[in-house]
PDB file of N, CA and C in Angstrom:
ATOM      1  N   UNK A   1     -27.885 -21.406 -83.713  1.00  0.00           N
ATOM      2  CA  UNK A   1     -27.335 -21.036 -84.979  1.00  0.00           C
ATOM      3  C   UNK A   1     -28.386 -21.316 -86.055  1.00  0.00           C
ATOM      4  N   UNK A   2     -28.451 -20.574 -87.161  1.00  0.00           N
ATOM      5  CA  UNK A   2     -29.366 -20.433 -87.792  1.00  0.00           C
ATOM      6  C   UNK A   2     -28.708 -21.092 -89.263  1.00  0.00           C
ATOM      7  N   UNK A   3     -29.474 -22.385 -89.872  1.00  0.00           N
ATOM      8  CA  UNK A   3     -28.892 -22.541 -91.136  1.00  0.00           C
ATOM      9  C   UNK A   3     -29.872 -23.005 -92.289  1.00  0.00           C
ATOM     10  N   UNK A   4     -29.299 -23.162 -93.519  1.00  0.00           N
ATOM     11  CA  UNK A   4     -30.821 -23.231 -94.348  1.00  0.00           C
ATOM     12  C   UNK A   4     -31.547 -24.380 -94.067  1.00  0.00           C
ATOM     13  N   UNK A   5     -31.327 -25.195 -93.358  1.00  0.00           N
ATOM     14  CA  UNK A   5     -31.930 -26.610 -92.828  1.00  0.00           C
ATOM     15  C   UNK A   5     -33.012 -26.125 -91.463  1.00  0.00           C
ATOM     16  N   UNK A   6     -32.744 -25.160 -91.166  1.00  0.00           N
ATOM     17  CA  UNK A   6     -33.119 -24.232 -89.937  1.00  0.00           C
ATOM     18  C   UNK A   6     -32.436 -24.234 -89.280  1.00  0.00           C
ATOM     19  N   UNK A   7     -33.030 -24.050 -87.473  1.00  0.00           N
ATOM     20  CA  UNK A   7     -32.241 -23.570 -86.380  1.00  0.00           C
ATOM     21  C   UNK A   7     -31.447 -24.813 -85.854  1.00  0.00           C
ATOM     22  N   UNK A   8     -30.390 -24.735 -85.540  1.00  0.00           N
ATOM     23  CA  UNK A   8     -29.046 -25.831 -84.436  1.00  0.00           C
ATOM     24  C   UNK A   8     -29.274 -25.255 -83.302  1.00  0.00           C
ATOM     25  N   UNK A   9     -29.089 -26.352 -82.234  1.00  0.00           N
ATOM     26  CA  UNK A   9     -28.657 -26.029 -81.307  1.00  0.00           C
ATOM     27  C   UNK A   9     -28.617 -27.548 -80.471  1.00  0.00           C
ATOM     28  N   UNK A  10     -27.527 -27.446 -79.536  1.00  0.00           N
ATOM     29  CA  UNK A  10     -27.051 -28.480 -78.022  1.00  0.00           C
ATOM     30  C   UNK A  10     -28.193 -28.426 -77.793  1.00  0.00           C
ATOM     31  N   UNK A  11     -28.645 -29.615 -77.366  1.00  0.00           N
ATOM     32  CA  UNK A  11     -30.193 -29.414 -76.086  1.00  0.00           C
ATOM     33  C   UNK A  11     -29.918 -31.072 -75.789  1.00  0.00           C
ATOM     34  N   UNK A  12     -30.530 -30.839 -74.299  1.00  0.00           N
ATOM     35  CA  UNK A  12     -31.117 -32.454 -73.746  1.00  0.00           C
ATOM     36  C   UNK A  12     -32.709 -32.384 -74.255  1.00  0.00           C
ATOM     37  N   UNK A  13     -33.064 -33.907 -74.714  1.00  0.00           N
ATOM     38  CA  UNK A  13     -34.025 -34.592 -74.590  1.00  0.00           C
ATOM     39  C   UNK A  13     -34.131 -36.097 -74.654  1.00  0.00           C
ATOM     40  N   UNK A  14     -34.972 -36.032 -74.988  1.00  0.00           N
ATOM     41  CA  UNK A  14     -35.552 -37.911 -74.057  1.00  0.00           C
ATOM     42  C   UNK A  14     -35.884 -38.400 -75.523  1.00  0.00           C
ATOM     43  N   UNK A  15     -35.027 -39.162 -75.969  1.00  0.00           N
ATOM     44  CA  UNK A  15     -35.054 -40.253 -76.885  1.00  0.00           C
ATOM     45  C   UNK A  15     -35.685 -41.320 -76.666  1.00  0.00           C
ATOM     46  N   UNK A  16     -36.970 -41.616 -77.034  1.00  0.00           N
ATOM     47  CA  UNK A  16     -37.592 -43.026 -77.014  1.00  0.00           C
ATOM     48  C   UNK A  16     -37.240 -44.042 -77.686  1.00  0.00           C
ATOM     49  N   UNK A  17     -37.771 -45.294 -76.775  1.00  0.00           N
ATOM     50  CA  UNK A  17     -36.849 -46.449 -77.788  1.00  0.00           C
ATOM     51  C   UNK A  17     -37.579 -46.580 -79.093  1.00  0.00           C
ATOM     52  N   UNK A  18     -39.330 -46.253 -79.400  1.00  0.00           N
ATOM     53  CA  UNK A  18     -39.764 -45.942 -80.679  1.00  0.00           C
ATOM     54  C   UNK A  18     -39.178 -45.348 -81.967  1.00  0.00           C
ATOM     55  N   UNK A  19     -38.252 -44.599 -81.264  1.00  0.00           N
ATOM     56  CA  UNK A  19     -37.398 -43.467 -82.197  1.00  0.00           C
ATOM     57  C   UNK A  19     -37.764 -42.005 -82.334  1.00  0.00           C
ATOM     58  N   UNK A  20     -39.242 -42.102 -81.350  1.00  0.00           N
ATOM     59  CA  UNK A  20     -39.402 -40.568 -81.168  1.00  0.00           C
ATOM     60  C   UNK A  20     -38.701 -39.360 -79.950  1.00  0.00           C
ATOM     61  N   UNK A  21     -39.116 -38.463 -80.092  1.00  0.00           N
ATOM     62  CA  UNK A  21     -38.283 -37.633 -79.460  1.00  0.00           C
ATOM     63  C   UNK A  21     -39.040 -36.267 -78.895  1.00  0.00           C
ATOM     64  N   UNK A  22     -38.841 -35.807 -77.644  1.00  0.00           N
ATOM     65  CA  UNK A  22     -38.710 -34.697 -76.978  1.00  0.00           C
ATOM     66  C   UNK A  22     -38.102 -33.606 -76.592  1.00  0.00           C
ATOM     67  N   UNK A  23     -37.634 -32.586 -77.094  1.00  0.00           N
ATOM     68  CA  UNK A  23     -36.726 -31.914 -76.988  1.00  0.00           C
ATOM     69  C   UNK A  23     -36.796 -31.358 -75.358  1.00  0.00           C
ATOM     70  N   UNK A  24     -36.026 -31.147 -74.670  1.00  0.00           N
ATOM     71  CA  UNK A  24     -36.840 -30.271 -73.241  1.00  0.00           C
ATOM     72  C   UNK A  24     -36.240 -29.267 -73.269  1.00  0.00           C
ATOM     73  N   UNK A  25     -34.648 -28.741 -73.771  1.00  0.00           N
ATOM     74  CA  UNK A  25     -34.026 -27.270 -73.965  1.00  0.00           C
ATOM     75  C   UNK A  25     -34.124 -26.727 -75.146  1.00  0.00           C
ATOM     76  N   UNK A  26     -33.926 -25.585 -74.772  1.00  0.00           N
ATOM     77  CA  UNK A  26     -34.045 -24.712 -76.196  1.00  0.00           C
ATOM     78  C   UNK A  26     -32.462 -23.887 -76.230  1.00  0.00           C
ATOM     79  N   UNK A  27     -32.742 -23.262 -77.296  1.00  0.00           N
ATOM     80  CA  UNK A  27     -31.281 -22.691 -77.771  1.00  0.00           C
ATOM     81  C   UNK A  27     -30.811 -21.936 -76.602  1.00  0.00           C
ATOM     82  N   UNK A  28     -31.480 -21.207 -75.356  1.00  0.00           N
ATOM     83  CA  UNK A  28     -30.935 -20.413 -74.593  1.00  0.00           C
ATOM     84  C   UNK A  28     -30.426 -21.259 -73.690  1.00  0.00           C
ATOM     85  N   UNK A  29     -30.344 -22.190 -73.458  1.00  0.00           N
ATOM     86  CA  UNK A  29     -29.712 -23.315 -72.667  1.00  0.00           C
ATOM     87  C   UNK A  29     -28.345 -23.959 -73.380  1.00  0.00           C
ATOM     88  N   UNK A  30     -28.043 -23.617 -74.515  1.00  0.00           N
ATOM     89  CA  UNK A  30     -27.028 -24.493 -75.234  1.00  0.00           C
ATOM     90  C   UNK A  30     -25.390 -24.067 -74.784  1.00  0.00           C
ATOM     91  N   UNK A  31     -25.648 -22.621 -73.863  1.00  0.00           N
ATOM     92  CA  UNK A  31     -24.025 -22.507 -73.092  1.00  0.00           C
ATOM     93  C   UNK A  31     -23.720 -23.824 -71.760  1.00  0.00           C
ATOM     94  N   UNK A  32     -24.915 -23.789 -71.495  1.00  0.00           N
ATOM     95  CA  UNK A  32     -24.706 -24.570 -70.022  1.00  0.00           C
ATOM     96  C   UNK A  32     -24.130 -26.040 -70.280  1.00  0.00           C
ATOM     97  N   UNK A  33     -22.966 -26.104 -68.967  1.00  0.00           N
ATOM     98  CA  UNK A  33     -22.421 -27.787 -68.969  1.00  0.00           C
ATOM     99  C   UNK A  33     -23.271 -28.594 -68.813  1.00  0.00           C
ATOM    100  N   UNK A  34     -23.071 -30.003 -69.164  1.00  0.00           N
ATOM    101  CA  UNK A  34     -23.812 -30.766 -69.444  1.00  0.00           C
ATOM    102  C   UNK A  34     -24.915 -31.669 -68.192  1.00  0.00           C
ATOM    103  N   UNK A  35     -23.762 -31.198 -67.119  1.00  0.00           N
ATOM    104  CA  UNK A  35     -24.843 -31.578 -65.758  1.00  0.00           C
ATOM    105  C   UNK A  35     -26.227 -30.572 -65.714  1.00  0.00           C
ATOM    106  N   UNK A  36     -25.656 -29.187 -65.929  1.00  0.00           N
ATOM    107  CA  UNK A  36     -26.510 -28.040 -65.418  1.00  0.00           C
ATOM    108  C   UNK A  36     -27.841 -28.156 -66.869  1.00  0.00           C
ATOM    109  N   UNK A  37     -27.498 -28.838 -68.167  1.00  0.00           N
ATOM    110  CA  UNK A  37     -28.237 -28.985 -69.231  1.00  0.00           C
ATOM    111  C   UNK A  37     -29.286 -30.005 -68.652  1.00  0.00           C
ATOM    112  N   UNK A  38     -28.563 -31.397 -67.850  1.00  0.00           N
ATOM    113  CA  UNK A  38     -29.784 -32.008 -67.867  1.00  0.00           C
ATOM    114  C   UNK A  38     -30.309 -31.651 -66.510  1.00  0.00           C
ATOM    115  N   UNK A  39     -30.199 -31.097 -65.607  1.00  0.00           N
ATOM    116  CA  UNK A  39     -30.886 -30.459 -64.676  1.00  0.00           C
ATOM    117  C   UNK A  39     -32.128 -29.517 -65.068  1.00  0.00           C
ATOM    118  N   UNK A  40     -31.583 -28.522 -65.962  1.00  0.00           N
ATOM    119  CA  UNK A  40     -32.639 -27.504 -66.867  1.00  0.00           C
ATOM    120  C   UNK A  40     -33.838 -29.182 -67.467  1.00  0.00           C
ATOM    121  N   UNK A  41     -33.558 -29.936 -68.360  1.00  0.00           N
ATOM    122  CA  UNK A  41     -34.208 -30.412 -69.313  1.00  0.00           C
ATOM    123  C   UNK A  41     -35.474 -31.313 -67.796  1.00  0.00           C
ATOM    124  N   UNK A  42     -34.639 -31.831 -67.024  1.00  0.00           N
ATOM    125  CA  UNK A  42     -35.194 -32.563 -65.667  1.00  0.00           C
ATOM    126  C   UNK A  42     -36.500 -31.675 -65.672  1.00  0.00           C
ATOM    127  N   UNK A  43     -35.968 -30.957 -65.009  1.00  0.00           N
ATOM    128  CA  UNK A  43     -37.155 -29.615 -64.275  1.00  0.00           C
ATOM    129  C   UNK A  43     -38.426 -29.630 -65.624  1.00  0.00           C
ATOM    130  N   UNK A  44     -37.414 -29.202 -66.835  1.00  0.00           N
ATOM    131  CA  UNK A  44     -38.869 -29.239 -67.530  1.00  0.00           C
ATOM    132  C   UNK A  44     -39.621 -29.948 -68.079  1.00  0.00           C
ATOM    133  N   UNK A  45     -39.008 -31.755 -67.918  1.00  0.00           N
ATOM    134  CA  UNK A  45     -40.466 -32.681 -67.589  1.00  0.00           C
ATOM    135  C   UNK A  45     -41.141 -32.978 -66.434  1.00  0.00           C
ATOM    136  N   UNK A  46     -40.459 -32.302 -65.420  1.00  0.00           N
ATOM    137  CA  UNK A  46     -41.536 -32.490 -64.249  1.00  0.00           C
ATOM    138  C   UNK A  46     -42.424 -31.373 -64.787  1.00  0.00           C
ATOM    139  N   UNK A  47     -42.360 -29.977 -65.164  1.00  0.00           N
ATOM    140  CA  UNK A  47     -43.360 -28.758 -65.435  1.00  0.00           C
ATOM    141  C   UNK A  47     -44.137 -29.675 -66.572  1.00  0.00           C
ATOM    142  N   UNK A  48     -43.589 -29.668 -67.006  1.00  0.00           N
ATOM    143  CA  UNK A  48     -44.684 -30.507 -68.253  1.00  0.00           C
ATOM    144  C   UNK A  48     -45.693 -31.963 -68.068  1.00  0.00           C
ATOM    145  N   UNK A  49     -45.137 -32.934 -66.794  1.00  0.00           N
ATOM    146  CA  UNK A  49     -45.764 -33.598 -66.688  1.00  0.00           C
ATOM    147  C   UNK A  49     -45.059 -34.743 -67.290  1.00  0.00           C
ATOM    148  N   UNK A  50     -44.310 -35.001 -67.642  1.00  0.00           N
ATOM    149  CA  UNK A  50     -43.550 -36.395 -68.211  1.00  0.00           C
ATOM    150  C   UNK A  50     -43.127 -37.251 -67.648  1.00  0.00           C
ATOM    151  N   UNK A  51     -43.022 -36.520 -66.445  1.00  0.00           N
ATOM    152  CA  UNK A  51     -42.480 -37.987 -65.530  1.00  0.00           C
ATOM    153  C   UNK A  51     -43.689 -38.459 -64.388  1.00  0.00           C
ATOM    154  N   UNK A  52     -44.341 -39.731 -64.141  1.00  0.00           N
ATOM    155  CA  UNK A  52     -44.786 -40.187 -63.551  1.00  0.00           C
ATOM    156  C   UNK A  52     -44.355 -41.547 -63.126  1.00  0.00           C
ATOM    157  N   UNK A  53     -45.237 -41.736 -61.828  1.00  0.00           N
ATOM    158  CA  UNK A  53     -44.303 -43.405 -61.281  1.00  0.00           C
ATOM    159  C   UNK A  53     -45.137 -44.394 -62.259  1.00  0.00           C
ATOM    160  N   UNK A  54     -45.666 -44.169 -63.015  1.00  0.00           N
ATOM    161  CA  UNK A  54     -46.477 -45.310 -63.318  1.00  0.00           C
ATOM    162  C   UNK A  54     -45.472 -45.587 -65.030  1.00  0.00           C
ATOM    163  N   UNK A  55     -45.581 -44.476 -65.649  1.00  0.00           N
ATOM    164  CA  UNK A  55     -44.555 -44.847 -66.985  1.00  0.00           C
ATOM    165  C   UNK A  55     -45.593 -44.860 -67.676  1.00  0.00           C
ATOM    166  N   UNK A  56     -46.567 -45.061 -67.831  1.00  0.00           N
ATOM    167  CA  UNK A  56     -47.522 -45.391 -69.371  1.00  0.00           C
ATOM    168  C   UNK A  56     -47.351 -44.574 -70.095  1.00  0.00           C
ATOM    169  N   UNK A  57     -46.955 -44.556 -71.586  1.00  0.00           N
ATOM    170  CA  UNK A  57     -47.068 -44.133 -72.689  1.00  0.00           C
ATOM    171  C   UNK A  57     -47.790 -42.946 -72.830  1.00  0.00           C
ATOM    172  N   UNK A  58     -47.935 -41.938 -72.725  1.00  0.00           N
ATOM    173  CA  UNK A  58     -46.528 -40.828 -73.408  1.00  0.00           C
ATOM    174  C   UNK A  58     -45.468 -40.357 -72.048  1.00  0.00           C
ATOM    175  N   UNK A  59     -45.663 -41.139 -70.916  1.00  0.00           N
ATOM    176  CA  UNK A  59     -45.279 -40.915 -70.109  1.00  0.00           C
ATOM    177  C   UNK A  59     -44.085 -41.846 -69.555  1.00  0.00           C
ATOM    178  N   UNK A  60     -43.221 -41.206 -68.347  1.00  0.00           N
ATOM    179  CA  UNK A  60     -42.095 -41.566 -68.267  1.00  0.00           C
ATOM    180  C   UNK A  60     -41.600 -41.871 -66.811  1.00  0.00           C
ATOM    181  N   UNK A  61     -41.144 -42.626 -65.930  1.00  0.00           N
ATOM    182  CA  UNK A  61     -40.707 -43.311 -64.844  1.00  0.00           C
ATOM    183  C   UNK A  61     -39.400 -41.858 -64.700  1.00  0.00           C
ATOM    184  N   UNK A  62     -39.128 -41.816 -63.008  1.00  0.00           N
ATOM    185  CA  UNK A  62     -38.119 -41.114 -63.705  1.00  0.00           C
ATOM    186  C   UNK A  62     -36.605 -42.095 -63.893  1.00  0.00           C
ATOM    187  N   UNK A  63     -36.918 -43.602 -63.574  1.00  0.00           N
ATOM    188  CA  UNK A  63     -35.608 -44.371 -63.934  1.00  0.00           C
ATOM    189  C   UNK A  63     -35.336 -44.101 -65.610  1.00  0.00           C
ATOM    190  N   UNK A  64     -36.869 -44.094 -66.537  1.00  0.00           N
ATOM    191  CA  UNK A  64     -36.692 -44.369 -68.164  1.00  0.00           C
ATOM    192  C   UNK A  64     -36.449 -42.891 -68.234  1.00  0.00           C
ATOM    193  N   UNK A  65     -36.671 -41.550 -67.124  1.00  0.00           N
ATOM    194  CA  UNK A  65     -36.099 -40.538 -68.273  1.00  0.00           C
ATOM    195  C   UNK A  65     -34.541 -40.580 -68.061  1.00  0.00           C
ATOM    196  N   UNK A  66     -34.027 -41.047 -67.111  1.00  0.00           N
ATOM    197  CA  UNK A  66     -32.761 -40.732 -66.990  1.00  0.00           C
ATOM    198  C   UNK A  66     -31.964 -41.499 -68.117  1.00  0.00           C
ATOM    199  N   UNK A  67     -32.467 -42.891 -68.159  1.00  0.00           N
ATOM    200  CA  UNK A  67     -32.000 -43.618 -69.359  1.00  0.00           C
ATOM    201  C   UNK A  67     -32.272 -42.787 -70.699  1.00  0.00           C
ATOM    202  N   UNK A  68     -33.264 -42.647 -71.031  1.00  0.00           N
ATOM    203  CA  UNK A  68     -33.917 -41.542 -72.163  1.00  0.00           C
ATOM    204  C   UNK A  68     -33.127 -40.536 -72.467  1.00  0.00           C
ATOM    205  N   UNK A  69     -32.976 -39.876 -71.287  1.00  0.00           N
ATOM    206  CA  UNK A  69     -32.318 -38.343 -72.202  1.00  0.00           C
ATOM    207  C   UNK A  69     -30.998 -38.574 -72.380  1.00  0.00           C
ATOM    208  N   UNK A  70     -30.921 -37.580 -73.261  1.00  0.00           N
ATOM    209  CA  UNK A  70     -29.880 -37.343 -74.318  1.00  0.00           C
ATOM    210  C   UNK A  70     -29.553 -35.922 -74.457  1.00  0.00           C
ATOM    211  N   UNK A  71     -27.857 -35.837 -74.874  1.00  0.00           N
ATOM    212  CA  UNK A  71     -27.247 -34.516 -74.910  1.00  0.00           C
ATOM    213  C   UNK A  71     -27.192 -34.484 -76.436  1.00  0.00           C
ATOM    214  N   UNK A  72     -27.499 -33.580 -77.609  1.00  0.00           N
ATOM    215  CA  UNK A  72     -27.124 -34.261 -78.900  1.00  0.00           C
ATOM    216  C   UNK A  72     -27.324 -32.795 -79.068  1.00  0.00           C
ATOM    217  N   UNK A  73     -26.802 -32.252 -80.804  1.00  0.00           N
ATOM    218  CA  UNK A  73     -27.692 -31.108 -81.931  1.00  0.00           C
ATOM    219  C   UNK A  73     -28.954 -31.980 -82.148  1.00  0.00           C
ATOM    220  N   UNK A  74     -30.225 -30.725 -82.418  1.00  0.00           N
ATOM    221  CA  UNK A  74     -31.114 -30.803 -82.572  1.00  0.00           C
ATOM    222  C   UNK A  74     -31.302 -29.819 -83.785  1.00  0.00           C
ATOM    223  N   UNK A  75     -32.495 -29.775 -84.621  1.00  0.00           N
ATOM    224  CA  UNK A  75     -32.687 -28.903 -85.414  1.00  0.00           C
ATOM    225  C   UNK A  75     -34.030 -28.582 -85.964  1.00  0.00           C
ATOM    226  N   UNK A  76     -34.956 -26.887 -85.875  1.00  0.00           N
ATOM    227  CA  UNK A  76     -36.111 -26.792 -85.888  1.00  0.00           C
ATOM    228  C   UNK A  76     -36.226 -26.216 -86.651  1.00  0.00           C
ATOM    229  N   UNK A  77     -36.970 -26.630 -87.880  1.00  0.00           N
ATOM    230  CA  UNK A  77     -37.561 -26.755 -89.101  1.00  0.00           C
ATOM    231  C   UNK A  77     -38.142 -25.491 -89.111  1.00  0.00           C
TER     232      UNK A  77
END
């Protein structure tokens, strides 16, 4: 959805405890239930590279992404 703040939309991403953030879905994902959302968002930190066993910074265990992600609105400027 489009508003003067910009674009909304449902998406999973990975909330750091820093307070930063990753989005991994985009608006064409925002019908899907919330299992099948973080399945989509999963897949696309393994494509991207986010999850490793080691965890170092910018990187992610996959115990901390599961803790990490998050179902929330998001919004792109």
């Amino acid at each position: 959805m489009q508003t003067k703040e910009g674009e909304v939309w449902r998406a999973a991403y990975v909330s750091f405890p820093d307070g930063s953030q990753i989005v991994l879905t985009g608006p064409e994902h925002t019908h899907l239930p919330d299992d099948e959302l973080r399945s989509e968002a999963h897949a696309e930190a393994v494509r991207m590279g986010l999850i490793t066993s080691m965890g170092d910074w910018p990187f992610v265990t996959e115990a901390q992404f599961w803790a990490y992600l998050t179902i929330g609105i998001v919004t792109k400027r």
